[in-house]
PDB file of N, CA and C in Angstrom:
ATOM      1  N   UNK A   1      22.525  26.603 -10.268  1.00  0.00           N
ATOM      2  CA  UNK A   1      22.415  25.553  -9.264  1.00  0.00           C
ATOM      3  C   UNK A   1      20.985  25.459  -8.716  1.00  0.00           C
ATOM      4  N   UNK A   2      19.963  26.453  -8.671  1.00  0.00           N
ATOM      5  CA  UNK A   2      18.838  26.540  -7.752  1.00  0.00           C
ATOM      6  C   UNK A   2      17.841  25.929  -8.911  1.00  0.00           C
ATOM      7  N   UNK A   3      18.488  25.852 -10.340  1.00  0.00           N
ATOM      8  CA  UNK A   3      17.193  24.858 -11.374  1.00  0.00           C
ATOM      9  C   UNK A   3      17.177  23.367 -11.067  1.00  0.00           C
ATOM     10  N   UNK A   4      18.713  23.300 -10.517  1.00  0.00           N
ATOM     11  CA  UNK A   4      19.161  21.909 -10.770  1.00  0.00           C
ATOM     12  C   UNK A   4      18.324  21.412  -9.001  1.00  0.00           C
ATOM     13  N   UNK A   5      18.762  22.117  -8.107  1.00  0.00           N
ATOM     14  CA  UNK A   5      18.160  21.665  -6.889  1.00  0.00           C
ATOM     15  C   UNK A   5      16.608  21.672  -6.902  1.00  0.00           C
ATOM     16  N   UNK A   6      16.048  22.698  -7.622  1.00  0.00           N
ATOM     17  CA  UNK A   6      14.236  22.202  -7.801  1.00  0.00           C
ATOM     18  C   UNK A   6      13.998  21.138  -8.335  1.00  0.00           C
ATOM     19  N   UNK A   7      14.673  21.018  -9.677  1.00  0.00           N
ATOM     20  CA  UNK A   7      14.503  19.388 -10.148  1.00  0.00           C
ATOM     21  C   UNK A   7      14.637  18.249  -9.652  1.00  0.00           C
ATOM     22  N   UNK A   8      15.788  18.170  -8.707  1.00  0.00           N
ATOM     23  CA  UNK A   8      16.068  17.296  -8.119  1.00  0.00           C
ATOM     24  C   UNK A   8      14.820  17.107  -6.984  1.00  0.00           C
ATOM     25  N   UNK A   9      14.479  18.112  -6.188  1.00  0.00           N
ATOM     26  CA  UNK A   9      13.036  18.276  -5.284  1.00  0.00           C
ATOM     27  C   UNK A   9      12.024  17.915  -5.743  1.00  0.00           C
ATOM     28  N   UNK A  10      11.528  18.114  -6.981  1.00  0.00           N
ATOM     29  CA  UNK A  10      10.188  17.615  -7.461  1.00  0.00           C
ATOM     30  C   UNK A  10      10.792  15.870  -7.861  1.00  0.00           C
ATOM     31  N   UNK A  11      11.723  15.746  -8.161  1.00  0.00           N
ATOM     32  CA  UNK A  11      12.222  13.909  -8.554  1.00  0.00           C
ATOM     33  C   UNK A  11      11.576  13.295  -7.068  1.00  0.00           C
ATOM     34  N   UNK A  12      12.416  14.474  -5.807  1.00  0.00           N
ATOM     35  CA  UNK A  12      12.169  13.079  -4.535  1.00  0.00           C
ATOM     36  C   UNK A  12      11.396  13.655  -4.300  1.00  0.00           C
ATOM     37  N   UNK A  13      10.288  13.923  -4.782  1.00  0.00           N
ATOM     38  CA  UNK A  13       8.555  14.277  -4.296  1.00  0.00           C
ATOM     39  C   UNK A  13       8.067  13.433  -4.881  1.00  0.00           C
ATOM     40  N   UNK A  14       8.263  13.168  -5.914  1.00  0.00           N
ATOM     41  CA  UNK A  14       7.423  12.158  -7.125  1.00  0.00           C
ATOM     42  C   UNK A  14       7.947  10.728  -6.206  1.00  0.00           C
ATOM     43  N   UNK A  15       8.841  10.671  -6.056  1.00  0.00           N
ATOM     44  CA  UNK A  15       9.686   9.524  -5.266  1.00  0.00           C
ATOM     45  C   UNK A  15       8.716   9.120  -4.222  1.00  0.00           C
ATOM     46  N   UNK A  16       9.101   9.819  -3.438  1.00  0.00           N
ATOM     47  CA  UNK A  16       8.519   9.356  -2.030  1.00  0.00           C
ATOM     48  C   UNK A  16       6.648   9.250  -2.286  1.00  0.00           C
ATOM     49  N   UNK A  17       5.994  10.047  -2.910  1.00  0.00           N
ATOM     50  CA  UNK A  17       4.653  10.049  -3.182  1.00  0.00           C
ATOM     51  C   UNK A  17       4.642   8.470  -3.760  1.00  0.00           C
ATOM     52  N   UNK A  18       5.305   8.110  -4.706  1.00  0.00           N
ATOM     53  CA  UNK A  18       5.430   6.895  -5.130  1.00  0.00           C
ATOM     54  C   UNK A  18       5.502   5.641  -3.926  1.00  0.00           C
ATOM     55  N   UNK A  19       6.495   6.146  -2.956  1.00  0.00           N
ATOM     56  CA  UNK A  19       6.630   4.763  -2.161  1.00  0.00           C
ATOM     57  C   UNK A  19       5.727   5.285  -0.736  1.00  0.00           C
ATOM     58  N   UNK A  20       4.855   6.040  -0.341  1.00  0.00           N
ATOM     59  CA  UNK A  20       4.107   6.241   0.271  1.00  0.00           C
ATOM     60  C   UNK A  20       2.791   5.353  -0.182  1.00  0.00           C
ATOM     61  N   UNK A  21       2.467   5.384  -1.599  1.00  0.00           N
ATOM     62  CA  UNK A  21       1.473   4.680  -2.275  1.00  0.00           C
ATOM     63  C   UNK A  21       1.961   3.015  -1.805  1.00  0.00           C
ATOM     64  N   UNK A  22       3.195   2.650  -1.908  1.00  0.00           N
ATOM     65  CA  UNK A  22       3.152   1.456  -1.824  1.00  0.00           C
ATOM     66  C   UNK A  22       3.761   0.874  -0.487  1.00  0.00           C
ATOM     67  N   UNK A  23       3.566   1.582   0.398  1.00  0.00           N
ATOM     68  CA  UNK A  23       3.391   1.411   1.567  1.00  0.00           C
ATOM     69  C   UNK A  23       2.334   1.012   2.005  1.00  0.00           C
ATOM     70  N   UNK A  24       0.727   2.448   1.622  1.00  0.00           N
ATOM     71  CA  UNK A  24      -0.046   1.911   1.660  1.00  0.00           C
ATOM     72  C   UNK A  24      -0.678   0.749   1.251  1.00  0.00           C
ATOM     73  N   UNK A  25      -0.160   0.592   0.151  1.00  0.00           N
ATOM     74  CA  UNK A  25      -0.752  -0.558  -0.871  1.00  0.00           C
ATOM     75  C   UNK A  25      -0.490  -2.249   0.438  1.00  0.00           C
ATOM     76  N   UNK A  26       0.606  -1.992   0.691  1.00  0.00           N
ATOM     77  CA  UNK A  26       0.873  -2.986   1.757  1.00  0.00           C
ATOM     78  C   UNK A  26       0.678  -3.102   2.936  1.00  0.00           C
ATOM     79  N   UNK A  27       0.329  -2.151   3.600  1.00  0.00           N
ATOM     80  CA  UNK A  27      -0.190  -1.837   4.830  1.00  0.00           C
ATOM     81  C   UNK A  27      -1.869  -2.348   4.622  1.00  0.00           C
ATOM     82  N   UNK A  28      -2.472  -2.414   3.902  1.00  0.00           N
ATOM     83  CA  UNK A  28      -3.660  -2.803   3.088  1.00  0.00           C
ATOM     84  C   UNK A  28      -3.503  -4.073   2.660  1.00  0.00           C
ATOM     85  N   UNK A  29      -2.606  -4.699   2.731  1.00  0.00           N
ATOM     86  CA  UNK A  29      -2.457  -6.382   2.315  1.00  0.00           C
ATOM     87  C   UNK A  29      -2.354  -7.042   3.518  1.00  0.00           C
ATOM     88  N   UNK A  30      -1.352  -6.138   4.468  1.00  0.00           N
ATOM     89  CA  UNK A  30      -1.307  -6.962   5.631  1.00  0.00           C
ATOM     90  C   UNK A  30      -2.676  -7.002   6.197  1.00  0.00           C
ATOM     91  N   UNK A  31      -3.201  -6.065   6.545  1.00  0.00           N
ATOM     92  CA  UNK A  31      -4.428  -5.580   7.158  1.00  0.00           C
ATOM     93  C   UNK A  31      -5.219  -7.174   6.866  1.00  0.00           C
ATOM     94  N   UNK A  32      -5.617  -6.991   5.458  1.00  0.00           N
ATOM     95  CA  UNK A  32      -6.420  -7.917   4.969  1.00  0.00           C
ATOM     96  C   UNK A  32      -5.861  -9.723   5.500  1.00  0.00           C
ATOM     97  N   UNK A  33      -4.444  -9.712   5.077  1.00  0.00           N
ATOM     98  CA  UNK A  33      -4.546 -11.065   5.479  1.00  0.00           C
ATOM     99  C   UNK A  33      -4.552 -11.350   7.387  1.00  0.00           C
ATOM    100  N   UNK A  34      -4.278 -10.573   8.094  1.00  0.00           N
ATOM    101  CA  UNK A  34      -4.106 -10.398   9.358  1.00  0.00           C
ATOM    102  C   UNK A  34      -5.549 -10.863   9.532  1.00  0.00           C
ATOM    103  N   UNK A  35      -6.906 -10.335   8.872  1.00  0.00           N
ATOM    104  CA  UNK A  35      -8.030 -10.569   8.896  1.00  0.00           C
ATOM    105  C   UNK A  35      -8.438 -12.043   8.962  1.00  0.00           C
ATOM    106  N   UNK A  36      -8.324 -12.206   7.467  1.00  0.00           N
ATOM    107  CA  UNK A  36      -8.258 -13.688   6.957  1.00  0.00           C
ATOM    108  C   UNK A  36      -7.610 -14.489   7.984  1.00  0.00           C
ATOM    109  N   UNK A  37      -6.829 -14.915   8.337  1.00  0.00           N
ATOM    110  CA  UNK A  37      -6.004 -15.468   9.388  1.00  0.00           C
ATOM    111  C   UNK A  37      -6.405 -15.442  10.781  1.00  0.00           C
ATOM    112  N   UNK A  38      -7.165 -14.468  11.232  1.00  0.00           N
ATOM    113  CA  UNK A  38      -8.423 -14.539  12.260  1.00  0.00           C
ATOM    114  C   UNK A  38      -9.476 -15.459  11.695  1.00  0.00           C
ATOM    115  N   UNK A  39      -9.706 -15.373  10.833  1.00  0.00           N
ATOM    116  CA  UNK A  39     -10.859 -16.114  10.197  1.00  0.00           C
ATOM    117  C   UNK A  39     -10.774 -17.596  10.341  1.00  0.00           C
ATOM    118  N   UNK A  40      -9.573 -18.299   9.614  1.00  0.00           N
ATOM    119  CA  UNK A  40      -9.654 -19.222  10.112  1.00  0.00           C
ATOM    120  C   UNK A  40      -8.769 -20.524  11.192  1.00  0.00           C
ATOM    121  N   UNK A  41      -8.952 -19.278  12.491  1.00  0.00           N
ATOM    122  CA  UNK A  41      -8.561 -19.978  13.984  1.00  0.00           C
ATOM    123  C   UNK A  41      -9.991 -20.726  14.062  1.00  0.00           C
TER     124      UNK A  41
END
């Protein structure tokens, strides 16, 4: 059981590292257009 529960741990590490990236990735889009959109008031 303790191979199967590491595997499963490194899956939702890879996981979440994954949607941390695309969090940022979007947190970085908003940013930008939030910008843009100041720009042109």
């Amino acid at each position: 059981m303790r191979a199967e529960q590491a595997r499963l741990l490194k899956e939702l590490e890879k996981e979440n590292a994954r949607l941390k990236k695309l969090v940022a990735d979007i947190s970085l889009d908003n940013a930008i257009l939030k910008e843009a959109a100041q720009g042109d008031s």
